[in-house]
C-alpha atoms as a PDB file:
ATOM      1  CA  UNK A   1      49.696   4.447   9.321  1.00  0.00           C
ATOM      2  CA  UNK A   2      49.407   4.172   5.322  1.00  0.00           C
ATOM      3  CA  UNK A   3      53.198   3.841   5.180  1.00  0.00           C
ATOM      4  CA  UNK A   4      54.092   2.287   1.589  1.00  0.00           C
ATOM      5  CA  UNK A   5      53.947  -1.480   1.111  1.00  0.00           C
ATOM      6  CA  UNK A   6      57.629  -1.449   0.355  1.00  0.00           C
ATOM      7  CA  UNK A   7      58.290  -0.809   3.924  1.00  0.00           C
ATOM      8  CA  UNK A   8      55.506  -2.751   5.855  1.00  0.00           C
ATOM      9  CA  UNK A   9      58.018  -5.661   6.619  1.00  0.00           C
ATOM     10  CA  UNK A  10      61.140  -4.674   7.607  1.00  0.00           C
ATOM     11  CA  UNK A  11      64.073  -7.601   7.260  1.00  0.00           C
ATOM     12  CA  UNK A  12      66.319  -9.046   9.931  1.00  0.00           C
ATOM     13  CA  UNK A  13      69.029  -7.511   9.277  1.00  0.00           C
ATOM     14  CA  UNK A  14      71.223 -10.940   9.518  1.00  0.00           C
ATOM     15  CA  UNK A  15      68.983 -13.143   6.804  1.00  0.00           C
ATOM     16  CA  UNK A  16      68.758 -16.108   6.228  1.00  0.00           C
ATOM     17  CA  UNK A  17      68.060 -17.017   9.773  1.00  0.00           C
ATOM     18  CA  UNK A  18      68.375 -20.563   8.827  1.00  0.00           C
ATOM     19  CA  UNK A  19      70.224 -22.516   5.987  1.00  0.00           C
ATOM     20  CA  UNK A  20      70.920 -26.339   5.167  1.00  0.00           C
ATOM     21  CA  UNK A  21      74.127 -25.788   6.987  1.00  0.00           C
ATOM     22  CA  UNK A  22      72.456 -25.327  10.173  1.00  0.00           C
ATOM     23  CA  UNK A  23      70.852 -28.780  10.519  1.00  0.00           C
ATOM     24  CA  UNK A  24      72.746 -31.333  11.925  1.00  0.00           C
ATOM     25  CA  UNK A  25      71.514 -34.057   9.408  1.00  0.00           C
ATOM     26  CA  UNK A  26      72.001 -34.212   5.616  1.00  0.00           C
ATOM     27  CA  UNK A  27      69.325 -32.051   3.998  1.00  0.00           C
ATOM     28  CA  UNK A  28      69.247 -29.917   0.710  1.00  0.00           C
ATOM     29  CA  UNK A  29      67.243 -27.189   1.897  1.00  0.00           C
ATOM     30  CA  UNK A  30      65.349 -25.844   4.745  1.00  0.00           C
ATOM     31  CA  UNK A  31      62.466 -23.377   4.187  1.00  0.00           C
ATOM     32  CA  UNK A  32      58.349 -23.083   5.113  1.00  0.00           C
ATOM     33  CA  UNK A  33      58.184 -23.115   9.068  1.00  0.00           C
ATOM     34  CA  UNK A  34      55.378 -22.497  11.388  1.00  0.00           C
ATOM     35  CA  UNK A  35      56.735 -20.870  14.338  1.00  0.00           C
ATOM     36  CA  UNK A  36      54.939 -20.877  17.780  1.00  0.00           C
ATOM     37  CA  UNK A  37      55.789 -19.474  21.093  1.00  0.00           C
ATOM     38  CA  UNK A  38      56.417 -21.977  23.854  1.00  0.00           C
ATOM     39  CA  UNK A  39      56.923 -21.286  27.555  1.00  0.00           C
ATOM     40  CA  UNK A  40      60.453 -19.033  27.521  1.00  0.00           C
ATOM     41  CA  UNK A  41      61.577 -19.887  23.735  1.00  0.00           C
ATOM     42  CA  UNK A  42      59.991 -19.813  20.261  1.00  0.00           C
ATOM     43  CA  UNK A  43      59.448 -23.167  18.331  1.00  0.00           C
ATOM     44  CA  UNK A  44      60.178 -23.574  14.509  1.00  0.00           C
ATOM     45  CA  UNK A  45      58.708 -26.374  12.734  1.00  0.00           C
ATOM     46  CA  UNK A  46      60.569 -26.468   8.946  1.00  0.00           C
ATOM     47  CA  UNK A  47      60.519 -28.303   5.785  1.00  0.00           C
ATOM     48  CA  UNK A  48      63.391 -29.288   4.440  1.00  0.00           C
ATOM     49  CA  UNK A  49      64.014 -31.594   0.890  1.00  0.00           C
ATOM     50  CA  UNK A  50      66.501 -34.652   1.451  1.00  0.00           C
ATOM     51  CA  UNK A  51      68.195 -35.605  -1.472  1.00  0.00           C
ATOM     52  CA  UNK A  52      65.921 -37.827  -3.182  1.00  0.00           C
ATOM     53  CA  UNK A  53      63.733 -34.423  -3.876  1.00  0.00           C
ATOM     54  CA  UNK A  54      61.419 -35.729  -0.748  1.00  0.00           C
ATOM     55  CA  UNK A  55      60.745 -33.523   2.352  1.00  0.00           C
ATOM     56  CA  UNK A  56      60.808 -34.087   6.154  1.00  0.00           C
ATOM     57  CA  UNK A  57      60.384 -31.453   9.255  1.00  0.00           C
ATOM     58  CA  UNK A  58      62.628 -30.566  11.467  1.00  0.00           C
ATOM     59  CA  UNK A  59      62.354 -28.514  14.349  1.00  0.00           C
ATOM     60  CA  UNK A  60      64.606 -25.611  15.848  1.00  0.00           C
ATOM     61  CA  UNK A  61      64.384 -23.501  19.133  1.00  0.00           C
ATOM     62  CA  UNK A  62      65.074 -19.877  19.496  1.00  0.00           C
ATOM     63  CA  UNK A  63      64.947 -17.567  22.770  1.00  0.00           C
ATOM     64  CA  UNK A  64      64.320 -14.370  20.527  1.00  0.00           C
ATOM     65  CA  UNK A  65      62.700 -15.648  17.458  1.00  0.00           C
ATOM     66  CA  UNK A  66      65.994 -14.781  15.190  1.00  0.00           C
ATOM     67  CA  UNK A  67      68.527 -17.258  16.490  1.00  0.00           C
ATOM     68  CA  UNK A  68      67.884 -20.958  16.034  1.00  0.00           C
ATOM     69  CA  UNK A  69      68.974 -24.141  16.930  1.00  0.00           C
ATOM     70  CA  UNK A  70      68.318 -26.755  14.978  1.00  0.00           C
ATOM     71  CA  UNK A  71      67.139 -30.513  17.244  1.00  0.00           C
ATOM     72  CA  UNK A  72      69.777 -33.410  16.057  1.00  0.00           C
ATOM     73  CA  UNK A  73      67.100 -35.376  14.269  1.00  0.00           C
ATOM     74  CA  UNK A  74      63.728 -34.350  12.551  1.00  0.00           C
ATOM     75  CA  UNK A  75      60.874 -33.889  14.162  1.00  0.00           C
ATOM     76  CA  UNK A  76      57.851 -35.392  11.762  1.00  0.00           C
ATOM     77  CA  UNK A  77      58.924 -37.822   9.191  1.00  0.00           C
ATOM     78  CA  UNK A  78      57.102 -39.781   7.345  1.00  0.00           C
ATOM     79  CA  UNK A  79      54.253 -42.263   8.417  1.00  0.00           C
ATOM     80  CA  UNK A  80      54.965 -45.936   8.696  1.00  0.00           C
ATOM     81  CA  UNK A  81      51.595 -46.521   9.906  1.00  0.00           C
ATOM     82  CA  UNK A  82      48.400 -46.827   7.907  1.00  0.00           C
ATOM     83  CA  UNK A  83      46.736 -44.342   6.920  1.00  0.00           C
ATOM     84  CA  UNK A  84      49.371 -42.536   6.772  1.00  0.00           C
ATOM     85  CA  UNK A  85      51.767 -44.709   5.315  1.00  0.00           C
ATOM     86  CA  UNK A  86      49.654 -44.357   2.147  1.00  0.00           C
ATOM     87  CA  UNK A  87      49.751 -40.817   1.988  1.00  0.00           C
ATOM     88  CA  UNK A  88      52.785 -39.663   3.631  1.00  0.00           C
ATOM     89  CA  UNK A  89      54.455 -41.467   0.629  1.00  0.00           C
ATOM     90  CA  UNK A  90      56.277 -38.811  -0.873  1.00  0.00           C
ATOM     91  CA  UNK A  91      57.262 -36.484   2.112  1.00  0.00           C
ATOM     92  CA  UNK A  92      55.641 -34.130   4.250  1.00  0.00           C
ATOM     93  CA  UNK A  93      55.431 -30.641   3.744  1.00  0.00           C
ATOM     94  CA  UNK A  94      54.598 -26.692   4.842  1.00  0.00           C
ATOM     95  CA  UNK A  95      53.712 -27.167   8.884  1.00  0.00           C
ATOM     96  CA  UNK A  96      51.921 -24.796  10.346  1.00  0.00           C
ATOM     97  CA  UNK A  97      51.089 -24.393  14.184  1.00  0.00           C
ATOM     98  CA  UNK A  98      48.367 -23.417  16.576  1.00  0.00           C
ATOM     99  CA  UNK A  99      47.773 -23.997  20.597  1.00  0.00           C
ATOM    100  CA  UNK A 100      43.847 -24.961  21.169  1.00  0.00           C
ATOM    101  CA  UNK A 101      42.562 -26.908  23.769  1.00  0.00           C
ATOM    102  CA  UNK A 102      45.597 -27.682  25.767  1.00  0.00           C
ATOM    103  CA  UNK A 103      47.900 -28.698  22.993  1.00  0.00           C
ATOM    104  CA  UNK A 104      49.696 -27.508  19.582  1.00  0.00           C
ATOM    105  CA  UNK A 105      47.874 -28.512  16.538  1.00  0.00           C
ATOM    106  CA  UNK A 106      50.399 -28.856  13.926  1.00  0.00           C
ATOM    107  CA  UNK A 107      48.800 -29.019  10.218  1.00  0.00           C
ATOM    108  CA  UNK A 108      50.795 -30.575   7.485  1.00  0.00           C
ATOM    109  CA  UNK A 109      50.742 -31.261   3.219  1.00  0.00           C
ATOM    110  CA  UNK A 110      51.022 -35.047   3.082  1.00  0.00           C
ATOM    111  CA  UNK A 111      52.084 -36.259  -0.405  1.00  0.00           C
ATOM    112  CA  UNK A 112      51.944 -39.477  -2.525  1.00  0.00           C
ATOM    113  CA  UNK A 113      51.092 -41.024  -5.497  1.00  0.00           C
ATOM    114  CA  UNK A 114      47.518 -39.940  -5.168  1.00  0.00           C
ATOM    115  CA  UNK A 115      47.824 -36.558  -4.871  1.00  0.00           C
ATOM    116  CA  UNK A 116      48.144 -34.102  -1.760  1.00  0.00           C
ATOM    117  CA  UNK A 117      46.461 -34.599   1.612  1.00  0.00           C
ATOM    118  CA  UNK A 118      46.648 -32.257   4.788  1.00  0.00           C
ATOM    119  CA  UNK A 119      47.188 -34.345   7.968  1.00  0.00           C
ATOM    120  CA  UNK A 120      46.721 -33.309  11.375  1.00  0.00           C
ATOM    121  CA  UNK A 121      49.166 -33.663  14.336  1.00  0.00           C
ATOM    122  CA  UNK A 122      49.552 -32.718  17.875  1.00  0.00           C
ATOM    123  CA  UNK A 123      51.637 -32.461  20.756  1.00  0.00           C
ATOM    124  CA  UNK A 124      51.539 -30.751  24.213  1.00  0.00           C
ATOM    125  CA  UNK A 125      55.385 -30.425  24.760  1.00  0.00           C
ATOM    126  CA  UNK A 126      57.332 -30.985  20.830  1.00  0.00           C
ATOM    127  CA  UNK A 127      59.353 -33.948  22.678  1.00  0.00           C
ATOM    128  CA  UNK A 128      56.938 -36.000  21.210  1.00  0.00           C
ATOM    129  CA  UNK A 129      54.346 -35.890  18.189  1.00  0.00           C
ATOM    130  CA  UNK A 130      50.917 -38.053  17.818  1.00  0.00           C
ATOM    131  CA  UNK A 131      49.323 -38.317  14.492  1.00  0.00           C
ATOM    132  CA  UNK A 132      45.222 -37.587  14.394  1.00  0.00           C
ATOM    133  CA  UNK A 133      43.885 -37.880  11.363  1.00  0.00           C
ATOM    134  CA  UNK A 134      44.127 -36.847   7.268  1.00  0.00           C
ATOM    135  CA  UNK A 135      42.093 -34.015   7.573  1.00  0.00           C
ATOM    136  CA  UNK A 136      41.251 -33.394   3.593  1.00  0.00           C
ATOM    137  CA  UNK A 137      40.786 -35.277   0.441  1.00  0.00           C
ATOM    138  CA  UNK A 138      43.324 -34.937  -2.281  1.00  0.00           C
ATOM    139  CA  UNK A 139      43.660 -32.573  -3.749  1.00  0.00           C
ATOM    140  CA  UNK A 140      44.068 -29.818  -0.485  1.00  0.00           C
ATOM    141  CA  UNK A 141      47.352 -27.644   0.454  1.00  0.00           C
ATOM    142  CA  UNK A 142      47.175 -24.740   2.976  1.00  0.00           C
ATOM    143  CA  UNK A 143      45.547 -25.591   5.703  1.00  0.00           C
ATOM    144  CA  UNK A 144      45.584 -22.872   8.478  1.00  0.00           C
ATOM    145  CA  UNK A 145      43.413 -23.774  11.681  1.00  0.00           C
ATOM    146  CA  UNK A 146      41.773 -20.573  13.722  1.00  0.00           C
ATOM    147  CA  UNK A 147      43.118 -20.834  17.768  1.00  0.00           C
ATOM    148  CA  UNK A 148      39.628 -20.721  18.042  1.00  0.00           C
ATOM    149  CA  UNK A 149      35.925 -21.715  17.860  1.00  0.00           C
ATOM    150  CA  UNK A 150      33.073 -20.135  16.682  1.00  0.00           C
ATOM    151  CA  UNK A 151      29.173 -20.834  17.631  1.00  0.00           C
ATOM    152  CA  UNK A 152      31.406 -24.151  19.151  1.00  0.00           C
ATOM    153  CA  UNK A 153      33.264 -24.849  15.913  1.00  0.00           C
ATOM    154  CA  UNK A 154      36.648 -24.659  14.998  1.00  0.00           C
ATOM    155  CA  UNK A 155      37.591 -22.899  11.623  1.00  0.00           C
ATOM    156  CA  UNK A 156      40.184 -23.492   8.901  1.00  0.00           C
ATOM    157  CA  UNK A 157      41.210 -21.437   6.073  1.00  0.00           C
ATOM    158  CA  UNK A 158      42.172 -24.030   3.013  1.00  0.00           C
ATOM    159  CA  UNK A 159      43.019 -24.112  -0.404  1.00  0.00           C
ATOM    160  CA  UNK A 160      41.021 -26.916  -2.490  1.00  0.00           C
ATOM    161  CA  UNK A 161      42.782 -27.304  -5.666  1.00  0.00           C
ATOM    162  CA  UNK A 162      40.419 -27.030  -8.907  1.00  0.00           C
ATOM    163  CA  UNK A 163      40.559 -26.624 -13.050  1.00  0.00           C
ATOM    164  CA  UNK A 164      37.468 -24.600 -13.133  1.00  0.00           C
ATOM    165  CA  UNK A 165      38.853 -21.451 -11.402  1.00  0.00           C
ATOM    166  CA  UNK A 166      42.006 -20.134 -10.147  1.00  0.00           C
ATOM    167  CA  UNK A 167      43.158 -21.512  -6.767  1.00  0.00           C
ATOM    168  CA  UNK A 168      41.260 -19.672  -4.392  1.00  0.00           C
ATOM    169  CA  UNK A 169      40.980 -19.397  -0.024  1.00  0.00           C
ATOM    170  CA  UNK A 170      37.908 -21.328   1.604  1.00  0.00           C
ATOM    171  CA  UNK A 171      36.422 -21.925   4.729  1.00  0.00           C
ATOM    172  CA  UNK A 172      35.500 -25.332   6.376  1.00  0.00           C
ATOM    173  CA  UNK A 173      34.243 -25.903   9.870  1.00  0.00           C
ATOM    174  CA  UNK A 174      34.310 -28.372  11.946  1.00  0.00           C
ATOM    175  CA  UNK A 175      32.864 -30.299  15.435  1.00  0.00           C
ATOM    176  CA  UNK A 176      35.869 -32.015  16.224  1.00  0.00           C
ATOM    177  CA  UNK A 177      38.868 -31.072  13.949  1.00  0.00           C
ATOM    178  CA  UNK A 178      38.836 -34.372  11.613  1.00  0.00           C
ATOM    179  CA  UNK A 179      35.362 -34.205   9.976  1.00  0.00           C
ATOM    180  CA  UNK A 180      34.995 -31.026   8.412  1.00  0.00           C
ATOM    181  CA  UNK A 181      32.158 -29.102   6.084  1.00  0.00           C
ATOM    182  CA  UNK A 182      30.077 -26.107   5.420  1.00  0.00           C
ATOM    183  CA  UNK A 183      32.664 -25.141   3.115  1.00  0.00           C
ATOM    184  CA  UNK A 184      32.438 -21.777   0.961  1.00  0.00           C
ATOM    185  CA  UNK A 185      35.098 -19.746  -1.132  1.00  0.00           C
ATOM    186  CA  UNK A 186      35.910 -16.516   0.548  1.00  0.00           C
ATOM    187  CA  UNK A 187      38.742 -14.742  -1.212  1.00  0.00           C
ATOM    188  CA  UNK A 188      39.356 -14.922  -5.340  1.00  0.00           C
ATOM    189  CA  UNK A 189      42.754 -14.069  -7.643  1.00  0.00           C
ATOM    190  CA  UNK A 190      41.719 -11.041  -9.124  1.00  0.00           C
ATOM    191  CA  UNK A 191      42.594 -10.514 -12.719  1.00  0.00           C
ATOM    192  CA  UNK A 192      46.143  -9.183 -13.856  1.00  0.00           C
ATOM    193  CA  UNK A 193      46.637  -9.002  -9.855  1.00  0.00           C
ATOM    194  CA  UNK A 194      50.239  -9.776  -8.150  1.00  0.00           C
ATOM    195  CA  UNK A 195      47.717 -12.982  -6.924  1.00  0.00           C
ATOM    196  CA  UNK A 196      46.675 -13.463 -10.432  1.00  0.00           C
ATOM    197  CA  UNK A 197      47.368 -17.206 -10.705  1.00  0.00           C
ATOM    198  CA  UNK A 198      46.405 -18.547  -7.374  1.00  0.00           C
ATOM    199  CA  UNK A 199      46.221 -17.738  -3.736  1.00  0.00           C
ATOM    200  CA  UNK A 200      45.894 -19.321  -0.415  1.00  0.00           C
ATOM    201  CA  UNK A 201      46.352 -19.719   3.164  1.00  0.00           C
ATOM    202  CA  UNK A 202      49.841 -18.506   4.699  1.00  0.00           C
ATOM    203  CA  UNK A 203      50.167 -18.050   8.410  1.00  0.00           C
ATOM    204  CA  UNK A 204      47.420 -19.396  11.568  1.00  0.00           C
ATOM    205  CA  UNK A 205      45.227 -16.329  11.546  1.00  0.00           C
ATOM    206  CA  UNK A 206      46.340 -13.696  14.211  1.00  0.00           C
ATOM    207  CA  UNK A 207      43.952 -12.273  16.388  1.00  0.00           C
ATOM    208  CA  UNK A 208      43.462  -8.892  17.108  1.00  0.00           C
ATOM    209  CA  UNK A 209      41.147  -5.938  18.424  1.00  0.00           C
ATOM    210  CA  UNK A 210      39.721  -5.414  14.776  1.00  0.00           C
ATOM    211  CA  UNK A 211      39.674  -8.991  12.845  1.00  0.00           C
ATOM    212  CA  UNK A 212      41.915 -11.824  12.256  1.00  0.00           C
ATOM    213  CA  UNK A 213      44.693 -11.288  10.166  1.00  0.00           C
ATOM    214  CA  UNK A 214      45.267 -13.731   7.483  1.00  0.00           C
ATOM    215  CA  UNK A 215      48.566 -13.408   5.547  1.00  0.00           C
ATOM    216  CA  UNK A 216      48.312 -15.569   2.733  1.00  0.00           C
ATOM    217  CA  UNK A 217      50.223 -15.869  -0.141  1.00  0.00           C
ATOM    218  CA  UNK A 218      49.353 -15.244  -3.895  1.00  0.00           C
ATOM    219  CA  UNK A 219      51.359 -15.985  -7.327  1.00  0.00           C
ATOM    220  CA  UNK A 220      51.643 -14.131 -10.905  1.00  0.00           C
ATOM    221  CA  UNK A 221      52.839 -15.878 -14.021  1.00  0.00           C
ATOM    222  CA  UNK A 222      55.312 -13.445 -15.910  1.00  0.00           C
ATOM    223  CA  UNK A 223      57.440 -14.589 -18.571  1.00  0.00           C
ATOM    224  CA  UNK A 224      60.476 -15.668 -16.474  1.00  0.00           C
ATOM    225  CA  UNK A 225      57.977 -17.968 -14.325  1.00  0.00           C
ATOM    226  CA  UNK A 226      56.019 -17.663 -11.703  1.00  0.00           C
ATOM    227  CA  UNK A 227      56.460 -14.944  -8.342  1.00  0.00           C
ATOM    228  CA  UNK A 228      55.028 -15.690  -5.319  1.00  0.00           C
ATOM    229  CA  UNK A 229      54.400 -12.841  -2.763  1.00  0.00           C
ATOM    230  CA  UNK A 230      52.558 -12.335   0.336  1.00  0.00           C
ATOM    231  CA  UNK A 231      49.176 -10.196   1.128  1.00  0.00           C
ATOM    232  CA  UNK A 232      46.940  -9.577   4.190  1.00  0.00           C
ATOM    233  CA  UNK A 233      43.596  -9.726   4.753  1.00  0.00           C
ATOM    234  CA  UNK A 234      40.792  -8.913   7.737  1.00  0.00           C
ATOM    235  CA  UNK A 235      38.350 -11.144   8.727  1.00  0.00           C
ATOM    236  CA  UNK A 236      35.710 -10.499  11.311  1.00  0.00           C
ATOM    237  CA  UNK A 237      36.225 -11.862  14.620  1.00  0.00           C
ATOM    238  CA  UNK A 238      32.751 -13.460  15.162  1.00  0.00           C
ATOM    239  CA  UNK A 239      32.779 -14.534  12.196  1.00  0.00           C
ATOM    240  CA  UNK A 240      35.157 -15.335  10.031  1.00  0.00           C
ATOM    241  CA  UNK A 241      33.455 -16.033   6.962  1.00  0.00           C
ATOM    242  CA  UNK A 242      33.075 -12.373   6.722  1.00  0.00           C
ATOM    243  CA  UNK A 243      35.793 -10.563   5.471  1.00  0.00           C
ATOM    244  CA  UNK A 244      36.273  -6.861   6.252  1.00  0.00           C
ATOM    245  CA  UNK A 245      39.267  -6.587   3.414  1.00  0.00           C
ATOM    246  CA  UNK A 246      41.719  -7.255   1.296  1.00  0.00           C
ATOM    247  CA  UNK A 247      45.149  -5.421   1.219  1.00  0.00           C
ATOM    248  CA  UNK A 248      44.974  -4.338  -2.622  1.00  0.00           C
ATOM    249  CA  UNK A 249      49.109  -4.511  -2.356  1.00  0.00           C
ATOM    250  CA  UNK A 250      51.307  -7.589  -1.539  1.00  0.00           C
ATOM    251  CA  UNK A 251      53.012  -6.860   1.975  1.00  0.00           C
ATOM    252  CA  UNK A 252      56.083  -8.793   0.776  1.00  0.00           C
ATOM    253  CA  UNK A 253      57.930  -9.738  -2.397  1.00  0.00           C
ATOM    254  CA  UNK A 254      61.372 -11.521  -3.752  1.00  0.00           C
ATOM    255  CA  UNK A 255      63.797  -9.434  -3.013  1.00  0.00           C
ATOM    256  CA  UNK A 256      66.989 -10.313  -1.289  1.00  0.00           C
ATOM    257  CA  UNK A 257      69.429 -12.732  -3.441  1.00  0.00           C
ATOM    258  CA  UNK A 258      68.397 -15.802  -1.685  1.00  0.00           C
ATOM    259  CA  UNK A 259      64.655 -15.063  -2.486  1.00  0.00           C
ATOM    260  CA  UNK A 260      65.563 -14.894  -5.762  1.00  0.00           C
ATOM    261  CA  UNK A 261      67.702 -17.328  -6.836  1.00  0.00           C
ATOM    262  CA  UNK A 262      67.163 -20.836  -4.892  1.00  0.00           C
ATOM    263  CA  UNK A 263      65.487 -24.380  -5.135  1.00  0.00           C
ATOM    264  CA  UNK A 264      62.491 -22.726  -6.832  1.00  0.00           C
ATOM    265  CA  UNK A 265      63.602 -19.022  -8.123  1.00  0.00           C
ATOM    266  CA  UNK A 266      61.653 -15.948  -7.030  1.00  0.00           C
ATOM    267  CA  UNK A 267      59.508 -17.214  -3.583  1.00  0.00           C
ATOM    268  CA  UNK A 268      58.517 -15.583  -0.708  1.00  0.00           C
ATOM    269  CA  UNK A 269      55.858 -18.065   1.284  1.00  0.00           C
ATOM    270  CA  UNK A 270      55.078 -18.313   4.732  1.00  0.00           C
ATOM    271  CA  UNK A 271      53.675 -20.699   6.920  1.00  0.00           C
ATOM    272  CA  UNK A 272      53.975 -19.094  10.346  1.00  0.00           C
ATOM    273  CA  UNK A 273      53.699 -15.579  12.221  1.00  0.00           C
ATOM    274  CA  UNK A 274      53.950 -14.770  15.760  1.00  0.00           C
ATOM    275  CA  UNK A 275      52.278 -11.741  17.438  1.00  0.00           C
ATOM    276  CA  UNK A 276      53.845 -10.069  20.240  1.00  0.00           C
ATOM    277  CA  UNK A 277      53.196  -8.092  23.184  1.00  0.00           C
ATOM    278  CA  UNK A 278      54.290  -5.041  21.662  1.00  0.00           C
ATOM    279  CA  UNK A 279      51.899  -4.454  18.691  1.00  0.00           C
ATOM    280  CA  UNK A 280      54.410  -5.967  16.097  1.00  0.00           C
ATOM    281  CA  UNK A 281      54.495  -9.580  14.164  1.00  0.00           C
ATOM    282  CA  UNK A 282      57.396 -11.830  13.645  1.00  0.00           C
ATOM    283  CA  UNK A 283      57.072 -13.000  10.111  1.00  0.00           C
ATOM    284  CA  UNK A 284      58.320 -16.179   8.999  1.00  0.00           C
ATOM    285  CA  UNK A 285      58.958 -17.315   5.691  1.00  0.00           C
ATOM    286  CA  UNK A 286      61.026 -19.799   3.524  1.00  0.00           C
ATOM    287  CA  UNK A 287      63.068 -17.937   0.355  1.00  0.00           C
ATOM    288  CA  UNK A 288      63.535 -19.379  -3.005  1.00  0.00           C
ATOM    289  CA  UNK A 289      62.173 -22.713  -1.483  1.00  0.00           C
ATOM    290  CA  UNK A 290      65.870 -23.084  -0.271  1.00  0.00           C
ATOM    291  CA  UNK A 291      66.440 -20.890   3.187  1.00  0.00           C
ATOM    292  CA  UNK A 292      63.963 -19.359   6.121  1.00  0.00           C
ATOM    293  CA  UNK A 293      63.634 -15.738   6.508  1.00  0.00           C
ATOM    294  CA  UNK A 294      62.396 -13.484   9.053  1.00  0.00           C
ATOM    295  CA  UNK A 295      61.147  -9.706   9.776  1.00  0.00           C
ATOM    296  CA  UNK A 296      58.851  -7.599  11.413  1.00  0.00           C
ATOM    297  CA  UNK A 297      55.643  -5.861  11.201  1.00  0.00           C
ATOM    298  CA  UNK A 298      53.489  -3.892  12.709  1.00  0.00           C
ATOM    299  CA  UNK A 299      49.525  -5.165  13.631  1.00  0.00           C
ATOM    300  CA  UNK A 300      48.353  -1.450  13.116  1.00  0.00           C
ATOM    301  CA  UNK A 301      49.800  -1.333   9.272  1.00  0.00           C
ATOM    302  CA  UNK A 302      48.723  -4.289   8.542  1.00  0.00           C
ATOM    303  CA  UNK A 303      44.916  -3.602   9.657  1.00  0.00           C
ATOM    304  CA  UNK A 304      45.054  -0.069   8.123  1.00  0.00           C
ATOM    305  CA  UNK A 305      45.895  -1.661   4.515  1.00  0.00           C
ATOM    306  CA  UNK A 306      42.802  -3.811   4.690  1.00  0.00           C
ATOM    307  CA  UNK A 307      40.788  -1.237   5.708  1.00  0.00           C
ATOM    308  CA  UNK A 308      41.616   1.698   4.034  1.00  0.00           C
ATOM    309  CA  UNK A 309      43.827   0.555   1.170  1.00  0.00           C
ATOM    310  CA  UNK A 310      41.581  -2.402   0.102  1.00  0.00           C
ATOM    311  CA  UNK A 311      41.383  -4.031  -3.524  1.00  0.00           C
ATOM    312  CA  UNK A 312      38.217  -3.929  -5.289  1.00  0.00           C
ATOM    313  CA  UNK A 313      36.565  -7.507  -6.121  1.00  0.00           C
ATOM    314  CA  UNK A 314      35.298  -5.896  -9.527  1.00  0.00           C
ATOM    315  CA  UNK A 315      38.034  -7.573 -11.201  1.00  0.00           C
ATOM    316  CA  UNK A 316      38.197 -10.996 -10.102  1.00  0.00           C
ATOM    317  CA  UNK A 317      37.436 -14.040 -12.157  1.00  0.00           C
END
């Protein structure tokens, strides 16, 4: 417990786990998957741009959760069906995964000319995928859906986007996962912060015996552009408008070359996580907006940085 931050993820060793030159189809870049266990293998949903600067998602398997195989075509492109032909315009972006209720809710930016959307999806088996509904107005990114209800609603952690104040996380509940409300801003930026410039949702919050988890990620503006890192945070597990606390240091940072340098320079961001058996989390996360990562952690660390290493909210905005 209270090892450094430096060392609370530790690297696969063999990074990138995943490249452009692993997917059987032409694609620029692969990066941003949500990553779900499913009976005897691991499932990787991923974004990758095609060459007219639009993305798709593909989907790879894995029996450990390091080695992946990428599916010979993509898994969600997208819509030609209204309402989604609308709004799926220009691509569709940054999955992220949950199992509720007999299937795998699969949550998803949906772009066009009027701004960014978050659609809903679902399958029971990833052979097939059925569209649900658009799940926010424009403009929404981020949306991570709780595997699980509270006082009979589900839960969502989202990012609205808004002039007034630095991009912040919210809650939003719901009584059926399209109509959603009750909304209220839980965690802020906090001034000349590593998540100065804007924060939101990462990973489908991990349960444990002392919160949820929520690793989210948060940008700074320097001089040479912006850095986006990930941070953790504890929310209670009755109710998780309530949040225990807020690592006060990112968890994870640019660091290896193709973090770095890439599609969109200095970018760690993840979109799934995967807790295991053992106490530890397999962290997913796209680098430089051009490759997908991976690494470890361990549930303990994580929990003992929110708790005991928290940030003070004396600074925010």
């Amino acid at each position: 417990m209270g090892e450094s931050a430096k060392s609370v993820v530790e690297r696969y060793a063999k990074n990138p786990i995943l490249t452009r030159a692993d997917v059987p189809y032409p694609v620029e870049t692969v990066h941003n998957a949500g990553v779900v266990r499913y009976e005897n293998r691991y499932i990787m949903l991923f974004r990758s741009h095609l060459r007219n600067g639009r993305s798709i998602i593909g989907l790879a398997e894995s029996q450990n959760g390091f080695d992946f195989k990428v599916r010979p075509e993509p898994f969600l492109v997208p819509g030609t069906e209204e309402p989604f032909r609308t709004y799926e315009e220009f691509g569709v972006e940054d999955p992220r995964i949950i199992e509720l209720d007999g299937y795998f809710y699969i949550t998803y930016s949906a772009y066009s000319r009027y701004g960014v959307r978050v659609a809903l999806a679902r399958t029971k088996s990833f052979e097939t995928v059925e569209r649900v509904a658009l799940i926010t107005e424009a403009d929404h990114r981020n949306v991570a859906v709780f595997p699980e209800k509270f006082g009979g609603l589900y839960a969502r952690l989202d990012r609205p986007h808004s002039q007034m104040h630095p991009w912040s996380i919210w809650i939003s509940y719901s009584p059926d996962l399209v109509h959603w409300g009750r909304s209220q801003v839980l965690i802020t930026p906090l001034r000349y912060h590593w998540d100065e410039l804007k924060i939101g949702p990462g990973a489908p919050p991990i349960r444990t015996g002392h919160g949820w988890l929520n690793i989210f990620h948060g940008v700074f503006k320097t001089m040479d552009g912006a850095v986006y890192r990930l941070g953790v945070a504890l929310h209670d597990l009755g109710d998780p408008s309530k949040v225990i606390g807020v690592a006060d240091e990112w968890i994870l940072q640019p660091e290896d070359p193709w973090e770095v340098a890439g599609y969109v320079h200095n970018v760690v961001f993840t979109c799934g996580a995967v807790a295991e058996d053992d106490g530890t989390v397999k962290l997913y996360w796209g680098g430089a907006d051009s490759v997908v990562c991976a690494g470890t952690t361990k549930i303990d660390n994580l929990i003992h940085l929110c708790t005991h290493r928290g940030r003070s909210q004396k600074c925010a905005f």
